[in-house]
Protein backbone atom coordinates (compact mmCIF):
# COMPACT_ATOMS: atom_id res chain seq x y z
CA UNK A 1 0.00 0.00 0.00
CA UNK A 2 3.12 3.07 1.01
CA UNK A 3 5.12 1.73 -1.55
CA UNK A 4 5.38 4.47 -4.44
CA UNK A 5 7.71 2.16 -6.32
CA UNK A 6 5.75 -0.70 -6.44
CA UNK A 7 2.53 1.28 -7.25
CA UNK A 8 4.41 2.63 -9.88
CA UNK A 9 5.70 -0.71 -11.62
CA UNK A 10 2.45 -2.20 -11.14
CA UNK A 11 1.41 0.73 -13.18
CA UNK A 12 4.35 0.63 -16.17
CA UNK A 13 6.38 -2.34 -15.57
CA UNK A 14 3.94 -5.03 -14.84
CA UNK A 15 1.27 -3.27 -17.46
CA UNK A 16 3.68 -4.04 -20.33
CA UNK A 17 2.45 -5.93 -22.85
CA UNK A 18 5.60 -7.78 -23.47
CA UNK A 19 6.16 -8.17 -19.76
CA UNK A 20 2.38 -9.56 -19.60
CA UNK A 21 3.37 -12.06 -22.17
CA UNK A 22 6.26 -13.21 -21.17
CA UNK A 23 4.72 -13.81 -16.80
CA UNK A 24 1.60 -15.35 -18.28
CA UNK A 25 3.75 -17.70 -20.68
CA UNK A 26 6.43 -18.61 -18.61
CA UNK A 27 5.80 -18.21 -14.79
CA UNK A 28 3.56 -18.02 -11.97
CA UNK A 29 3.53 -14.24 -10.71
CA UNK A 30 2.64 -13.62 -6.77
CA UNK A 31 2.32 -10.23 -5.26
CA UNK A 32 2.85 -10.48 -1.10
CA UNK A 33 2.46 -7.64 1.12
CA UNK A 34 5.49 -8.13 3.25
CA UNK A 35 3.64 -6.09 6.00
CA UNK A 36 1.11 -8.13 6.12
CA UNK A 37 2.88 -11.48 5.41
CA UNK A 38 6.68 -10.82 6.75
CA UNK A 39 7.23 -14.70 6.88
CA UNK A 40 7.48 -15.15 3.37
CA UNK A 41 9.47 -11.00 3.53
CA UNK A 42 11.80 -13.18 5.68
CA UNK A 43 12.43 -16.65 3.94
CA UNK A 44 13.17 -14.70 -0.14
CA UNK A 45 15.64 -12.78 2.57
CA UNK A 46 13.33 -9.14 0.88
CA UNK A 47 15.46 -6.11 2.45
CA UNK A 48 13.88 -3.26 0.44
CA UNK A 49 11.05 -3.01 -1.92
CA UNK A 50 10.14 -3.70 -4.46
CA UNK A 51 12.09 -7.03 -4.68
CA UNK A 52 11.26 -9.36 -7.58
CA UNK A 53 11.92 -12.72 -7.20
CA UNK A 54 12.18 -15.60 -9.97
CA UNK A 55 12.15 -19.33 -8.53
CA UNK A 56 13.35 -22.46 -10.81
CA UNK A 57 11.24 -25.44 -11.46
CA UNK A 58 13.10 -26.53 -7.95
CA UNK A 59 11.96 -23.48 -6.45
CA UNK A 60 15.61 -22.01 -6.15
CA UNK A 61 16.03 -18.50 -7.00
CA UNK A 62 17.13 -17.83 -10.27
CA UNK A 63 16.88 -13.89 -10.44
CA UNK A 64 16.31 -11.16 -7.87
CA UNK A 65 16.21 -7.62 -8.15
CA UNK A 66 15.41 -5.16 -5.18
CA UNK A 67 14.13 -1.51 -6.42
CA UNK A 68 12.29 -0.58 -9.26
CA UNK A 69 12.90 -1.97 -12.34
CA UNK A 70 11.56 -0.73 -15.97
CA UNK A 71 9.98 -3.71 -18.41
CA UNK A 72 13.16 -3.76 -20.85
CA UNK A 73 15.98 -4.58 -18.42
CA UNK A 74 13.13 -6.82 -16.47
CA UNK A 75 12.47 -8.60 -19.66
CA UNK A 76 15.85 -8.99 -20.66
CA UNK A 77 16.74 -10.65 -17.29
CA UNK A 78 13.74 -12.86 -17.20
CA UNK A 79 13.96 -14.36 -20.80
CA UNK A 80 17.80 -15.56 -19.91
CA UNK A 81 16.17 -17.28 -17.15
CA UNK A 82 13.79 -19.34 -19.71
């Protein structure tokens, strides 16, 4: 809810088309309030938001990135991760 970053990627970032296409084709995208669930906050080890996290098919993590991020260098990232 405070977080102006992650208000704003939810309205550029994660409103890309591209960046649509590529989470709906490829991966199962979760939003967590870390102030309301700081467990989870706590386990991905999330020391600033916004943090995006990408888990392998073994649930390691395969990419993280903590601050805002813009849909090119977010897509770039994600598709070497494919």
């Amino acid at each position: 809810e405070w977080c102006g970053a992650c208000r704003t990627m939810d309205e550029t970032t994660f409103a890309d088309a591209a960046v649509i296409d590529l989470l709906e084709a490829g991966y199962v995208f979760v939003k967590v309030d870390t102030d309301e669930h700081p467990n989870i906050g706590k386990h991905f080890r999330v020391v600033g938001l916004p943090t995006v996290v990408a888990l392998g098919q073994a649930g390691e993590i395969v990419y993280r990135h903590t601050g805002p991020i813009k849909a090119e260098p977010l897509l770039g990232a994600l598709q070497k991760k494919k």
